[in-house]
C-alpha atoms as a PDB file:
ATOM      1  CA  UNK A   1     -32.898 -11.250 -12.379  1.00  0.00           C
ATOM      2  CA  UNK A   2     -30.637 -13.143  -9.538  1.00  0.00           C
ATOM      3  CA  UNK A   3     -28.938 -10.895  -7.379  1.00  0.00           C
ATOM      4  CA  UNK A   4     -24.888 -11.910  -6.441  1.00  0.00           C
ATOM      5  CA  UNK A   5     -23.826 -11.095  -3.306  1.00  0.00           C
ATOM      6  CA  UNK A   6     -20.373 -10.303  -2.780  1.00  0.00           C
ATOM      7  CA  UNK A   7     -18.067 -11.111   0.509  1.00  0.00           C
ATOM      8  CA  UNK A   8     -15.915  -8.775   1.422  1.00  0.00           C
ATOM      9  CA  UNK A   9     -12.383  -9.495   3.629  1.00  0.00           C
ATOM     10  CA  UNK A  10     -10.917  -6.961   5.488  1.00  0.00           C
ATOM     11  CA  UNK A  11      -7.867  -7.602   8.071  1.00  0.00           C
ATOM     12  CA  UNK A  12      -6.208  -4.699   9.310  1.00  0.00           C
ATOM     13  CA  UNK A  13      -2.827  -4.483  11.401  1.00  0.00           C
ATOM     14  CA  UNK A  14      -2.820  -1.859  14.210  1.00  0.00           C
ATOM     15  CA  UNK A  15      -0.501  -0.870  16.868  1.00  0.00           C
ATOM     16  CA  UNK A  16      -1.208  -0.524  20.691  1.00  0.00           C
ATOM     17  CA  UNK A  17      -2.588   2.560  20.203  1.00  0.00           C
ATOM     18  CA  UNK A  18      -5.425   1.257  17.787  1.00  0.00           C
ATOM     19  CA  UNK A  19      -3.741   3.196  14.758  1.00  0.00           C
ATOM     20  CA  UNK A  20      -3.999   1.807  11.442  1.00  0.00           C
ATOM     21  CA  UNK A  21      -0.409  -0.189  10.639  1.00  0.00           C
ATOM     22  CA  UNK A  22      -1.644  -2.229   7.936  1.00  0.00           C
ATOM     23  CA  UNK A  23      -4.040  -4.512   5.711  1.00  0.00           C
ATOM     24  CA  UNK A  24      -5.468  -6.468   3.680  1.00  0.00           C
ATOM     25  CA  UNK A  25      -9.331  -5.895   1.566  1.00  0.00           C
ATOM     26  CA  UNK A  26     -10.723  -8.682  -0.594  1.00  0.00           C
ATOM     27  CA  UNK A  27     -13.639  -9.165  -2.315  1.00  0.00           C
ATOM     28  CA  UNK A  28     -15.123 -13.208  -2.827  1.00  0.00           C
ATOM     29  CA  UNK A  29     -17.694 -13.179  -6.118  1.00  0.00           C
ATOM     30  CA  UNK A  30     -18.871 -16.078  -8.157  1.00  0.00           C
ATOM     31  CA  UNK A  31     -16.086 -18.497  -6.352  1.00  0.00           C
ATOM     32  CA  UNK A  32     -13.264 -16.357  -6.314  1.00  0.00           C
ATOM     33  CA  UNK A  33     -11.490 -14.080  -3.964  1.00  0.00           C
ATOM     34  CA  UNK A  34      -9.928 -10.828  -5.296  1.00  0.00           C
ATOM     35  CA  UNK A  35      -6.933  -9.177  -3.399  1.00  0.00           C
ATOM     36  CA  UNK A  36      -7.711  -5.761  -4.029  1.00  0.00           C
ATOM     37  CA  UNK A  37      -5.058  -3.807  -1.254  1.00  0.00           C
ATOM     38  CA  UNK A  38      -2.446  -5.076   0.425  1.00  0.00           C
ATOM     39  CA  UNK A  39      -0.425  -2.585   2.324  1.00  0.00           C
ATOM     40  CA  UNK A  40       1.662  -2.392   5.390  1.00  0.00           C
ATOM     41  CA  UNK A  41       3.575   0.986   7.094  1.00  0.00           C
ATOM     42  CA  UNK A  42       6.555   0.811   5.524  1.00  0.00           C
ATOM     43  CA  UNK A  43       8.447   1.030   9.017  1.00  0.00           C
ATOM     44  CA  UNK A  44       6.810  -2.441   9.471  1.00  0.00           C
ATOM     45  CA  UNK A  45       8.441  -4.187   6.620  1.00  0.00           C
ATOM     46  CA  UNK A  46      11.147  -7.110   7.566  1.00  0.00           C
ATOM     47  CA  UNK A  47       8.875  -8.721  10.018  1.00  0.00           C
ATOM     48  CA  UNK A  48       6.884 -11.195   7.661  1.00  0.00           C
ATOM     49  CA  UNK A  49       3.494  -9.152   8.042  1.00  0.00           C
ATOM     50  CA  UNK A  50       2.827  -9.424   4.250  1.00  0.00           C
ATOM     51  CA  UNK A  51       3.048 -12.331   3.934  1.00  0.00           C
ATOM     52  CA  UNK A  52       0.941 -13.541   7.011  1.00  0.00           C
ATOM     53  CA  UNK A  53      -1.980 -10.975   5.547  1.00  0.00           C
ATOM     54  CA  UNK A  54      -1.691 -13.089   2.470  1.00  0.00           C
ATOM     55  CA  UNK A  55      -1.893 -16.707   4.154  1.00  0.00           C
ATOM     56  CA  UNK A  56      -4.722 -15.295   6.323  1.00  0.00           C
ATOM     57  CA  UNK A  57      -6.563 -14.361   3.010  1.00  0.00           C
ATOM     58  CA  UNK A  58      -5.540 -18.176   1.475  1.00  0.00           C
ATOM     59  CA  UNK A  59      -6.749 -19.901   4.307  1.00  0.00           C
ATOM     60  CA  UNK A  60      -9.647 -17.360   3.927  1.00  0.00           C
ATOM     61  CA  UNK A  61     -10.434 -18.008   0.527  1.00  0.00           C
ATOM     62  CA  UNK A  62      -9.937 -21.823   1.064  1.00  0.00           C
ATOM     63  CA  UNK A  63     -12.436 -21.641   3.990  1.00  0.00           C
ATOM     64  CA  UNK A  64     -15.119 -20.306   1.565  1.00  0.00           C
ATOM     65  CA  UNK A  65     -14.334 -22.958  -0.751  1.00  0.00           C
ATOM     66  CA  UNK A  66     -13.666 -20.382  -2.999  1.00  0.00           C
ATOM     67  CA  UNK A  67     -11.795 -22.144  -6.227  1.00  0.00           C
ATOM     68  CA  UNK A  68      -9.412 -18.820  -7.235  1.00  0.00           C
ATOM     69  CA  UNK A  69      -7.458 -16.255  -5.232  1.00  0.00           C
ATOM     70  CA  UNK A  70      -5.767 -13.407  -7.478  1.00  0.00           C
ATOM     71  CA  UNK A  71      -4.666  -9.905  -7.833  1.00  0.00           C
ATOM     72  CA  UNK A  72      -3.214  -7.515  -9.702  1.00  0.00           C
ATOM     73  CA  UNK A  73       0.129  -5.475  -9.350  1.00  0.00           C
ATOM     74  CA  UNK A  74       2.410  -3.344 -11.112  1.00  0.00           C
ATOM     75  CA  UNK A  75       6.035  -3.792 -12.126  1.00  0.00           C
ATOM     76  CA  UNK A  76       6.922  -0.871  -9.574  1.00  0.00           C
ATOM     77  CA  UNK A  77       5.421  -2.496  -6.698  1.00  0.00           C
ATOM     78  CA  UNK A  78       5.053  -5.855  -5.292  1.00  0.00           C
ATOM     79  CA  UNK A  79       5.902  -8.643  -8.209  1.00  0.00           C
ATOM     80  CA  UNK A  80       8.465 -10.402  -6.534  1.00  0.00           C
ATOM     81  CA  UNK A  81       6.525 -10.603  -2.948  1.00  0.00           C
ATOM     82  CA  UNK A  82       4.150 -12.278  -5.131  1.00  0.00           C
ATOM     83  CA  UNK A  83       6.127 -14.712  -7.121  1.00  0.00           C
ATOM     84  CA  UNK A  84       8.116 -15.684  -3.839  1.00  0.00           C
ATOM     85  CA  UNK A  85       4.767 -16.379  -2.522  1.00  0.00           C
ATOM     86  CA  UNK A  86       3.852 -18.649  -4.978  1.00  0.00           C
ATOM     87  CA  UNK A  87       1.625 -16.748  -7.465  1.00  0.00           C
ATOM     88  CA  UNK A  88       2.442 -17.089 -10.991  1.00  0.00           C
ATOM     89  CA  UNK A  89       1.488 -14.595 -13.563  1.00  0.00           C
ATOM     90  CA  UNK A  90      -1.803 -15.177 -16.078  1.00  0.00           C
ATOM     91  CA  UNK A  91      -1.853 -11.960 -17.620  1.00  0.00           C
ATOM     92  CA  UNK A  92       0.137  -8.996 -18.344  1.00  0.00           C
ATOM     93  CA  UNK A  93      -0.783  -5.331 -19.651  1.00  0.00           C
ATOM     94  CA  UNK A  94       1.662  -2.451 -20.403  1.00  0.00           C
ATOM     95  CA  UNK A  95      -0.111   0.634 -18.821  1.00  0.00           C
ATOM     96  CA  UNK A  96       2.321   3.784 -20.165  1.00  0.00           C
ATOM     97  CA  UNK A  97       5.996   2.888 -19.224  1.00  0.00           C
ATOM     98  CA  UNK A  98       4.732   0.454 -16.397  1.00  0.00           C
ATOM     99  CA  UNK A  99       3.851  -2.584 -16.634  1.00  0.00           C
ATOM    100  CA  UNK A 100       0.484  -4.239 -14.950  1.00  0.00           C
ATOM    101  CA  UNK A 101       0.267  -8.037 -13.774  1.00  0.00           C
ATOM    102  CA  UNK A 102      -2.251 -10.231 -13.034  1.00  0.00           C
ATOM    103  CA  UNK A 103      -1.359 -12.969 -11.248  1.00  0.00           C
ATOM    104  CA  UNK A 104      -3.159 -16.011  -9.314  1.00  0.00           C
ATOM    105  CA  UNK A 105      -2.011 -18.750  -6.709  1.00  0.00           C
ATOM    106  CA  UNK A 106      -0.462 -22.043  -8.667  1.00  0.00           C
ATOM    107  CA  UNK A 107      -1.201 -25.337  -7.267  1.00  0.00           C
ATOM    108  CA  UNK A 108      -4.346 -24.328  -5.618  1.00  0.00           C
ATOM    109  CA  UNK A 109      -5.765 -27.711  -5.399  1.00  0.00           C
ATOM    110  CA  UNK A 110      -2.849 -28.968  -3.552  1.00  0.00           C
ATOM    111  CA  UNK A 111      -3.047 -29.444   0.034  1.00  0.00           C
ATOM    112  CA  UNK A 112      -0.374 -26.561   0.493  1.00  0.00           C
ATOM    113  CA  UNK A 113      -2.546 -25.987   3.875  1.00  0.00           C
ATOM    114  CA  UNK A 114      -0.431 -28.798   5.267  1.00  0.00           C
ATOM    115  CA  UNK A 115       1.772 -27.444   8.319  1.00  0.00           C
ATOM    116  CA  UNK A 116       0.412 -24.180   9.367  1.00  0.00           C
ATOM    117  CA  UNK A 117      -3.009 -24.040   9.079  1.00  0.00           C
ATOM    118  CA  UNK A 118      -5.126 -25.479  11.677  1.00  0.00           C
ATOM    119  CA  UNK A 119      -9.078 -26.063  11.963  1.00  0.00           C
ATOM    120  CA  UNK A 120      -8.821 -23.197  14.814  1.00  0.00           C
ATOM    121  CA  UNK A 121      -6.931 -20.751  12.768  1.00  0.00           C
ATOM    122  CA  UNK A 122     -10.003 -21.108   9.933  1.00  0.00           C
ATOM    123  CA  UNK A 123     -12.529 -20.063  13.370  1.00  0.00           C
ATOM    124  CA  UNK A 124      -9.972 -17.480  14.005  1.00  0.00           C
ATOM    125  CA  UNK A 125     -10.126 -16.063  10.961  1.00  0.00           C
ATOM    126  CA  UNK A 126     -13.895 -16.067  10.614  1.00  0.00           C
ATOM    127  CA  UNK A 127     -13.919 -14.175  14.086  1.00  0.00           C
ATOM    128  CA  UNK A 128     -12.307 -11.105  12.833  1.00  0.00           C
ATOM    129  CA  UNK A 129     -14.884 -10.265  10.370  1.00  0.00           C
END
């Protein structure tokens, strides 16, 4: 029997004093990259941190040649980051009185690289592994 290796993604956010701000933990199987945790300190929020965790893990993903990025939320947490971001729902579960969703990036064969992402951000990337 084949073995599967996974690849696991971990960026982290910390302050001057080394302490843990923030982060992001994926997991690439089989062609795919799995957000599992996204979090930043809460005092944080406002200065785009999410959302440069999740273009780091894009650019990630696309680096790999990986051909799906998604994750999962619930209706309590994140949804709209996610939707803004341009993720679009492919699943939904009602989990008690919350809802889950599952959700992966739309247009993902589109060049949507174009304008931010350079070939040294890709080596920057790789570097913090």
């Amino acid at each position: 029997m084949a073995s599967v290796k996974a690849d696991t993604l971990l960026i982290s956010i910390r302050d001057a004093k080394k302490t843990l701000r923030g982060g992001l933990k994926g997991v690439g199987l089989c062609g795919s990259l799995y957000i599992q945790v996204l979090s930043i300190d809460p005092a944080l929020r406002g200065q785009n941190l999410r959302t440069e965790l999740l273009q780091k893990a894009e650019a990630y993903a696309k680096s790999k040649d990986y051909s799906l990025l998604y994750l999962d939320t619930f209706s309590f947490q994140a949804l709209p980051f996610y939707l803004k971001n341009g993720y679009q729902i492919f699943s939904e579960k009602a989990v008690e009185i919350i809802n889950r969703y599952y959700a992966d990036i739309k247009n993902w064969d589109i060049d949507w690289v174009k304008g931010y992402l350079k070939e040294s951000d890709f080596k920057k990337l790789q570097s913090i592994q």
